[in-house]
PDB file of N, CA and C in Angstrom:
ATOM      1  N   UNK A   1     -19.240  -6.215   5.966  1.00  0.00           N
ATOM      2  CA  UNK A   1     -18.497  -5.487   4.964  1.00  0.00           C
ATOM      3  C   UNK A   1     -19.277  -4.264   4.495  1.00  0.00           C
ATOM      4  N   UNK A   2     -20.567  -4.725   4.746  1.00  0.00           N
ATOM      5  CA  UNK A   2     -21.239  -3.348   4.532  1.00  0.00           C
ATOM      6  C   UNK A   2     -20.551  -1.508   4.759  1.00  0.00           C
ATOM      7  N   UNK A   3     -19.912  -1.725   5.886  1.00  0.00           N
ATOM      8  CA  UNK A   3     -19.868  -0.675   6.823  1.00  0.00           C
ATOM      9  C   UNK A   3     -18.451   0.087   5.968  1.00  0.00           C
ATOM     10  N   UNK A   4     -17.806  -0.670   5.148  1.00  0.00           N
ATOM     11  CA  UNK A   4     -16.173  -0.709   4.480  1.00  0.00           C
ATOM     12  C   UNK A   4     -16.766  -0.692   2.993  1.00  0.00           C
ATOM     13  N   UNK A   5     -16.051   0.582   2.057  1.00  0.00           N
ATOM     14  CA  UNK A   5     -16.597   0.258   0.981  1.00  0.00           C
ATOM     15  C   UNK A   5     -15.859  -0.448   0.180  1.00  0.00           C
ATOM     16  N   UNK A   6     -16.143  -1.405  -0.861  1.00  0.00           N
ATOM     17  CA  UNK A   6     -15.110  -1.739  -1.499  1.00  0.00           C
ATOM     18  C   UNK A   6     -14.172  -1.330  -2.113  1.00  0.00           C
ATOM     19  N   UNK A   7     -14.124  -0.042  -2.952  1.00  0.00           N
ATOM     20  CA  UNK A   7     -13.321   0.748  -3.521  1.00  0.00           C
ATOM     21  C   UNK A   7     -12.708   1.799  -2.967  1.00  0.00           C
ATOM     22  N   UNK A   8     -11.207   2.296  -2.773  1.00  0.00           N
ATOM     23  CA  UNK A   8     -10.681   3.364  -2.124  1.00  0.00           C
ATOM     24  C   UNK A   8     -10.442   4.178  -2.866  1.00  0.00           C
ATOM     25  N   UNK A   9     -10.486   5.702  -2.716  1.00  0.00           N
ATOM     26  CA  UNK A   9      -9.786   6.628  -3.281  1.00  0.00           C
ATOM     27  C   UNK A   9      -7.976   6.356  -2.961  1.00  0.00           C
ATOM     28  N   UNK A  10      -7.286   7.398  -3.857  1.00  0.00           N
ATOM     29  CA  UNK A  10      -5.766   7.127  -3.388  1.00  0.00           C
ATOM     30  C   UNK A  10      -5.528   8.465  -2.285  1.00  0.00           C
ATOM     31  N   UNK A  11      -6.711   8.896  -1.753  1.00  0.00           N
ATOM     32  CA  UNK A  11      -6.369  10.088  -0.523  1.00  0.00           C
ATOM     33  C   UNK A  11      -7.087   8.507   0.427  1.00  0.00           C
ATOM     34  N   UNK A  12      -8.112   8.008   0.011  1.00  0.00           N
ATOM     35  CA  UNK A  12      -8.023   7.041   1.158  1.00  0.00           C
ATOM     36  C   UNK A  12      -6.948   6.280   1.995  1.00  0.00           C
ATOM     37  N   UNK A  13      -6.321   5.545   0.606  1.00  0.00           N
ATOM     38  CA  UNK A  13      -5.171   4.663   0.750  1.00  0.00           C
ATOM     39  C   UNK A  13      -3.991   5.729   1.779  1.00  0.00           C
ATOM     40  N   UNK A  14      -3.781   6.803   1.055  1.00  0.00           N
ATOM     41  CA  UNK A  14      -2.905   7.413   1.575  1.00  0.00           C
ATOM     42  C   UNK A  14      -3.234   7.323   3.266  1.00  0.00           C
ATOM     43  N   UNK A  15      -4.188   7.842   4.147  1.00  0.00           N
ATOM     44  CA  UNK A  15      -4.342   8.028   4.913  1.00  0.00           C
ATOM     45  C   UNK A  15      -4.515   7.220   5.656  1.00  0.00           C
ATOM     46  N   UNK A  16      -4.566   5.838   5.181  1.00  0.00           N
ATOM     47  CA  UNK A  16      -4.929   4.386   5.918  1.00  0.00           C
ATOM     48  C   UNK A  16      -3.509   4.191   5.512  1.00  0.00           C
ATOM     49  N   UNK A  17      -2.155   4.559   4.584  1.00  0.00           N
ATOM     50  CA  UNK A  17      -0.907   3.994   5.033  1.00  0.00           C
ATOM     51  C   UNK A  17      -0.318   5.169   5.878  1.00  0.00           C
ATOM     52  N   UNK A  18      -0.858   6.342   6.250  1.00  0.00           N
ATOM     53  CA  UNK A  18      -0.208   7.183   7.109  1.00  0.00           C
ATOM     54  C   UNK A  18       1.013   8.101   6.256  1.00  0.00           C
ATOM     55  N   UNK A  19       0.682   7.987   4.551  1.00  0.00           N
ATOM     56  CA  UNK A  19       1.728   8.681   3.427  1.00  0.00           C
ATOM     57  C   UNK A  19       1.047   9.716   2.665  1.00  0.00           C
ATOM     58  N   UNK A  20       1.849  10.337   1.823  1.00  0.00           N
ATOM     59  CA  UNK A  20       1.343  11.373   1.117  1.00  0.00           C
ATOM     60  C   UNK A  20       0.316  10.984  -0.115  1.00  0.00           C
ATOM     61  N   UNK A  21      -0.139  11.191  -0.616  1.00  0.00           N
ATOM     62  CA  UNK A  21      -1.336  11.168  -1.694  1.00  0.00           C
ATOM     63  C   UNK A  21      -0.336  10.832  -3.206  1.00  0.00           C
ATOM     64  N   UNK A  22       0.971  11.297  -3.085  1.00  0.00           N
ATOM     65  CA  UNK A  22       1.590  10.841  -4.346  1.00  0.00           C
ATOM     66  C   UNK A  22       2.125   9.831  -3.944  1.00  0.00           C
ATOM     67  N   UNK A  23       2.702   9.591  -3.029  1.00  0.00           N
ATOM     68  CA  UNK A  23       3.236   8.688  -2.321  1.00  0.00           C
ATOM     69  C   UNK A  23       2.073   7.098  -2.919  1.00  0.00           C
ATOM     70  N   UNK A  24       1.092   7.119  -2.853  1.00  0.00           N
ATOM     71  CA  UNK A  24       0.101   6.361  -3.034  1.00  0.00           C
ATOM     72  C   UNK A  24      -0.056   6.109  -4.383  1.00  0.00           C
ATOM     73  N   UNK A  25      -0.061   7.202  -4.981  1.00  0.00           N
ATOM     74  CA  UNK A  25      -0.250   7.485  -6.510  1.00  0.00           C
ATOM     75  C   UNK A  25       0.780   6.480  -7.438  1.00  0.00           C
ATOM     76  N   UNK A  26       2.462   7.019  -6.570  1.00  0.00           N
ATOM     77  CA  UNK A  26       3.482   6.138  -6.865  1.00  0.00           C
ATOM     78  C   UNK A  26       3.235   4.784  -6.697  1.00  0.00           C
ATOM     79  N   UNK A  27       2.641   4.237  -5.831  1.00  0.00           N
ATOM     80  CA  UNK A  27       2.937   2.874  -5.775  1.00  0.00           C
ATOM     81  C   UNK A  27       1.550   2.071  -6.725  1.00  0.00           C
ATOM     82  N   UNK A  28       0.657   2.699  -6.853  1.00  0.00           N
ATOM     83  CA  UNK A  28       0.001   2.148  -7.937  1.00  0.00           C
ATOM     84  C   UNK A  28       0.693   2.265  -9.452  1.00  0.00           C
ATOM     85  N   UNK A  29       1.042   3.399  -9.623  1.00  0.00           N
ATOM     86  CA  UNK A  29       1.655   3.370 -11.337  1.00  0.00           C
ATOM     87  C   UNK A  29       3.206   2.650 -11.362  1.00  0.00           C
ATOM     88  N   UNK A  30       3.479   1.778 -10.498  1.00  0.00           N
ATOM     89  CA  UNK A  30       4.747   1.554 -10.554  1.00  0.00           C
ATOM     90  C   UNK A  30       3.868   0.111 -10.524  1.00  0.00           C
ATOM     91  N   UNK A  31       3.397  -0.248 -10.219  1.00  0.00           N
ATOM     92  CA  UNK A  31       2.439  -1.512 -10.354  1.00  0.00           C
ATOM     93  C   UNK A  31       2.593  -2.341  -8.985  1.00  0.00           C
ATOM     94  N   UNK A  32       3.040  -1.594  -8.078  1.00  0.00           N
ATOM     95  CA  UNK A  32       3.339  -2.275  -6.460  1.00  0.00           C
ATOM     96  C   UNK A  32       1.919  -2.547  -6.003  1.00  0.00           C
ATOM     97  N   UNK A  33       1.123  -1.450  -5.932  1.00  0.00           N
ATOM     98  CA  UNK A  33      -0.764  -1.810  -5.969  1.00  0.00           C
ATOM     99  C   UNK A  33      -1.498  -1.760  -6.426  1.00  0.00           C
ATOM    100  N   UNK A  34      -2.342  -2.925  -7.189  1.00  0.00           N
ATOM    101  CA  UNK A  34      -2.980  -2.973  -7.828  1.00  0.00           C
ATOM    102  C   UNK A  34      -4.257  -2.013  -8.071  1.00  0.00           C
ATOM    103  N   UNK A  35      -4.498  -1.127  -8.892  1.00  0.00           N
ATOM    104  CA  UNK A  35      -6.049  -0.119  -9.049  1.00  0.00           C
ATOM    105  C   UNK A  35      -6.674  -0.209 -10.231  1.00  0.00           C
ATOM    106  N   UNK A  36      -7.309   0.494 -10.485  1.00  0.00           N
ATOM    107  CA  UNK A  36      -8.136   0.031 -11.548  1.00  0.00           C
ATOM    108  C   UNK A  36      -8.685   2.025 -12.288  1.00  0.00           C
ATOM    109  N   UNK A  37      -8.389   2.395 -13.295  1.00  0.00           N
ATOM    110  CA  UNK A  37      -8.966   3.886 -13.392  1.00  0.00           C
ATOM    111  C   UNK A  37     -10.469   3.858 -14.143  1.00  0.00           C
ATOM    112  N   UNK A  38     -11.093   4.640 -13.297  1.00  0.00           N
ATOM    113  CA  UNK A  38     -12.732   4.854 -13.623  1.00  0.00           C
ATOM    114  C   UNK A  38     -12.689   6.078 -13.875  1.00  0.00           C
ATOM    115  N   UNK A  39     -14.139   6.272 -14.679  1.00  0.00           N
ATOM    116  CA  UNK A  39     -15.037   7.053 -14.919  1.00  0.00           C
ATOM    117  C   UNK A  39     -14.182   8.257 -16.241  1.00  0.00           C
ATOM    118  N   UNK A  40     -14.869   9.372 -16.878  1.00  0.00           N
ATOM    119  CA  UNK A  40     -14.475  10.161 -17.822  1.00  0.00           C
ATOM    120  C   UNK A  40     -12.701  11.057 -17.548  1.00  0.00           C
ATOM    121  N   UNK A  41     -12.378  11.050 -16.187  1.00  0.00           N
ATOM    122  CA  UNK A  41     -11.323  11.955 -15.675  1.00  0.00           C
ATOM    123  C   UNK A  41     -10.539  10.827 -15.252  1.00  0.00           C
ATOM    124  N   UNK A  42     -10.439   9.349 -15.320  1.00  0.00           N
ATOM    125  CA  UNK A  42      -9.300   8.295 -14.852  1.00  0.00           C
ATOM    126  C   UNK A  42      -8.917   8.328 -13.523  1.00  0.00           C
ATOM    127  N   UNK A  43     -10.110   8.317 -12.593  1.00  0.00           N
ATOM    128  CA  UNK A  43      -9.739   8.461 -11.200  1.00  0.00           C
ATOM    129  C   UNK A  43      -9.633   7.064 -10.900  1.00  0.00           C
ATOM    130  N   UNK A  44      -8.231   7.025  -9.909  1.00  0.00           N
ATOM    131  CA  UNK A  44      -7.835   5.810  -9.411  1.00  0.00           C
ATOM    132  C   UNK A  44      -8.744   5.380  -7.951  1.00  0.00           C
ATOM    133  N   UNK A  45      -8.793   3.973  -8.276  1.00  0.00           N
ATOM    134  CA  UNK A  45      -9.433   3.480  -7.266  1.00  0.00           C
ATOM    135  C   UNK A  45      -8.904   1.805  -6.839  1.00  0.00           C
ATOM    136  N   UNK A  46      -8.568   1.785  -5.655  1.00  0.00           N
ATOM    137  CA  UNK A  46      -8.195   0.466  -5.228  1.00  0.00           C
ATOM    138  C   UNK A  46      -8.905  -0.050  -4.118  1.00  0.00           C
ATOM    139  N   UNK A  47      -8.653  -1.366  -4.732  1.00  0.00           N
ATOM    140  CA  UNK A  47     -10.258  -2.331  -3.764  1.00  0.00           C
ATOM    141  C   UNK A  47      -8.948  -2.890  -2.847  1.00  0.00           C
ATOM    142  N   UNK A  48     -10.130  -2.732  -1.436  1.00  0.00           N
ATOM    143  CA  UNK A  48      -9.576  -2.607  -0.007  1.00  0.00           C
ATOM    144  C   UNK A  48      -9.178  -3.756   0.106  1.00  0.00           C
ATOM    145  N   UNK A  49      -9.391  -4.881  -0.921  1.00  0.00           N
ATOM    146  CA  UNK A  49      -9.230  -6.305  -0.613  1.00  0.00           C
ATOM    147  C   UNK A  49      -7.388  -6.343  -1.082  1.00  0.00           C
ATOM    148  N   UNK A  50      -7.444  -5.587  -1.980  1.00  0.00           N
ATOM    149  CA  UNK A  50      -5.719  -5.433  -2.713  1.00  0.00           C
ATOM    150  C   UNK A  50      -4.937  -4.592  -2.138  1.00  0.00           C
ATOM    151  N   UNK A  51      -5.802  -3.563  -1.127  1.00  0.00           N
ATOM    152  CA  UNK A  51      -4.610  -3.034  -0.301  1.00  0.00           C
ATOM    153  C   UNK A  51      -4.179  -4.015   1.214  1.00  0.00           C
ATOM    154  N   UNK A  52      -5.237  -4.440   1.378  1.00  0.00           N
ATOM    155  CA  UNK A  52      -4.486  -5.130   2.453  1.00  0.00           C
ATOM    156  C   UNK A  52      -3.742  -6.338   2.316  1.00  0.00           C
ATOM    157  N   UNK A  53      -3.637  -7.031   1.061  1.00  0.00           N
ATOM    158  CA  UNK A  53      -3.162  -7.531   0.433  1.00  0.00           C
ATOM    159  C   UNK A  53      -1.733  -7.161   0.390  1.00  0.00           C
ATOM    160  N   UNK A  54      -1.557  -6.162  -0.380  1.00  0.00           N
ATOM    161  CA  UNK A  54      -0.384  -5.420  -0.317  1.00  0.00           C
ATOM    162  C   UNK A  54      -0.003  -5.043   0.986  1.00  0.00           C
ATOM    163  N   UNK A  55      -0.234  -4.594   1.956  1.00  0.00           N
ATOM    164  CA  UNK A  55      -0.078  -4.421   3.541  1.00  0.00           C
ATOM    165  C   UNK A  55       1.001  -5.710   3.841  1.00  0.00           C
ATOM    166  N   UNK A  56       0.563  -7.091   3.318  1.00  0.00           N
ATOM    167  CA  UNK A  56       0.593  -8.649   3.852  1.00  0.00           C
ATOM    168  C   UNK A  56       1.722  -8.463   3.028  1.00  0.00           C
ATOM    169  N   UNK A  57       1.770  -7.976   2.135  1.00  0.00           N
ATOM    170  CA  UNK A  57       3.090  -8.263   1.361  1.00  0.00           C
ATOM    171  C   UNK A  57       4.310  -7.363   1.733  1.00  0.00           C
ATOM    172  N   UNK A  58       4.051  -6.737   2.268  1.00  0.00           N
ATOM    173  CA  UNK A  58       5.333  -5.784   2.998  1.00  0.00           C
ATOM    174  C   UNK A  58       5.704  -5.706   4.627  1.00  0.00           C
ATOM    175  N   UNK A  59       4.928  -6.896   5.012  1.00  0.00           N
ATOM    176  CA  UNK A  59       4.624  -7.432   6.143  1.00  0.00           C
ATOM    177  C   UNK A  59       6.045  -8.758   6.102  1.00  0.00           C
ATOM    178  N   UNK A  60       5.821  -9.362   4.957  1.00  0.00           N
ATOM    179  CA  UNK A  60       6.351 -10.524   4.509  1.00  0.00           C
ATOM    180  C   UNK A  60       7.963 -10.080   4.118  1.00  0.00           C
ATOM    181  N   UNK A  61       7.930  -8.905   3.188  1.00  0.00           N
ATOM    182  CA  UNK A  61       9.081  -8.062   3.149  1.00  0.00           C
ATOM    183  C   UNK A  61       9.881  -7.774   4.634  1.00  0.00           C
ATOM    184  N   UNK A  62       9.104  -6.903   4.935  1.00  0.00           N
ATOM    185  CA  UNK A  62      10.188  -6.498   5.829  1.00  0.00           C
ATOM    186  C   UNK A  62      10.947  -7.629   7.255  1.00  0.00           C
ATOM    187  N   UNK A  63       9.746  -8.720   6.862  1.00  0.00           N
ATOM    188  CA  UNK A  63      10.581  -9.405   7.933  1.00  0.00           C
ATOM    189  C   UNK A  63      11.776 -10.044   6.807  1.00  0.00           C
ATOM    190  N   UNK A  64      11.562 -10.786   5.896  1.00  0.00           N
ATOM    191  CA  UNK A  64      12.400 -11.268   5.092  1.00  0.00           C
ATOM    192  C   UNK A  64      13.915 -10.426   5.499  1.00  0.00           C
ATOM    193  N   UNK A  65      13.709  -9.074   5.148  1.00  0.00           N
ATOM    194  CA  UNK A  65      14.956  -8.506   5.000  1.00  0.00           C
ATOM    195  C   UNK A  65      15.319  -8.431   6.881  1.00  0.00           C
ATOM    196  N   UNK A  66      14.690  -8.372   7.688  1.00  0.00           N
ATOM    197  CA  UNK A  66      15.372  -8.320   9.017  1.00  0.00           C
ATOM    198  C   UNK A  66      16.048  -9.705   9.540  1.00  0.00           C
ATOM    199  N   UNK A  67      15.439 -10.865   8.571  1.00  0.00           N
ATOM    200  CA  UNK A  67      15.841 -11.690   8.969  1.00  0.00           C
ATOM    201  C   UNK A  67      17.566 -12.469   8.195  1.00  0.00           C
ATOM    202  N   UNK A  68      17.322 -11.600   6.589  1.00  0.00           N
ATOM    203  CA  UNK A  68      18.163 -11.617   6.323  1.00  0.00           C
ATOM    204  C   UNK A  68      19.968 -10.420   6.709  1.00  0.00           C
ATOM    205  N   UNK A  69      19.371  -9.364   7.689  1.00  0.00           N
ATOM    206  CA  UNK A  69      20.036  -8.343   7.664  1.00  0.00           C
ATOM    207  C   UNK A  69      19.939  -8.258   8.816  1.00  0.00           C
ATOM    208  N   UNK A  70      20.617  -8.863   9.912  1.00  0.00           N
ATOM    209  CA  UNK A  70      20.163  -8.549  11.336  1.00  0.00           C
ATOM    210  C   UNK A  70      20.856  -7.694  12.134  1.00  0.00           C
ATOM    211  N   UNK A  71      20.310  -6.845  13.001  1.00  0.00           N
ATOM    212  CA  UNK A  71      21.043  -5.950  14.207  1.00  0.00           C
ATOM    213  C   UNK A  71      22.106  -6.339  14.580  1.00  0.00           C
ATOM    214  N   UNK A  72      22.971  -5.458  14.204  1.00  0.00           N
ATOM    215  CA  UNK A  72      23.745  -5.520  15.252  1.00  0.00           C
ATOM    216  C   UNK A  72      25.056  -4.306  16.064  1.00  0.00           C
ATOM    217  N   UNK A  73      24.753  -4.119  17.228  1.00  0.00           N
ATOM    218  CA  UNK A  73      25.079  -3.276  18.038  1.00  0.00           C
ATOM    219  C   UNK A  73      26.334  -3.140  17.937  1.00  0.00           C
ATOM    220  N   UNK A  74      26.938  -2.221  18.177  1.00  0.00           N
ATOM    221  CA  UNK A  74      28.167  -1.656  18.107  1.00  0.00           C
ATOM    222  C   UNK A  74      28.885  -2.181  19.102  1.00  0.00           C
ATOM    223  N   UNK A  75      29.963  -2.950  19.485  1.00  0.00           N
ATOM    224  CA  UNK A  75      30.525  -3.129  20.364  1.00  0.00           C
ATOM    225  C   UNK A  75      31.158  -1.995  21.144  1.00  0.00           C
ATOM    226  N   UNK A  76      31.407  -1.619  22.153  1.00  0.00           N
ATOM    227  CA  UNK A  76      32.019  -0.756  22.667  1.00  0.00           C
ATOM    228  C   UNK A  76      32.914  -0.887  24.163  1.00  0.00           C
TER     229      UNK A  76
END
């Protein structure tokens, strides 16, 4: 774990979900991921253990809903 720090910036997060930096921003102040604000300027920071966490949980989501909502092809 050494090599992984524990705490992410939200340009980290962003770039490890492949989204925009507000995009990230949003889902912490909406309380979807958990962060924590440090230091004199309230910079957000989320521990890598709660984003992948959250990862697992939209993992769990999206099958839920495919399983509740399934394909289906257009007859033709």
């Amino acid at each position: 774990m050494a090599d992984s720090p524990r705490f992410l910036t939200l340009t980290d997060v962003a770039e490890i979900l492949n989204t925009s930096s507000a995009q990230a921003y949003a889902l912490v102040r909406r309380g979807d991921l958990p962060a924590i604000k440090i230091g004199g300027r309230g910079q957000w920071r989320v521990e890598a253990a709660q984003l992948e966490a959250y990862i697992e949980r939209m993992y769990t989501e999206a099958r839920t809903y495919v399983a509740e909502h399934p394909f289906v092809e257009n007859e033709r």
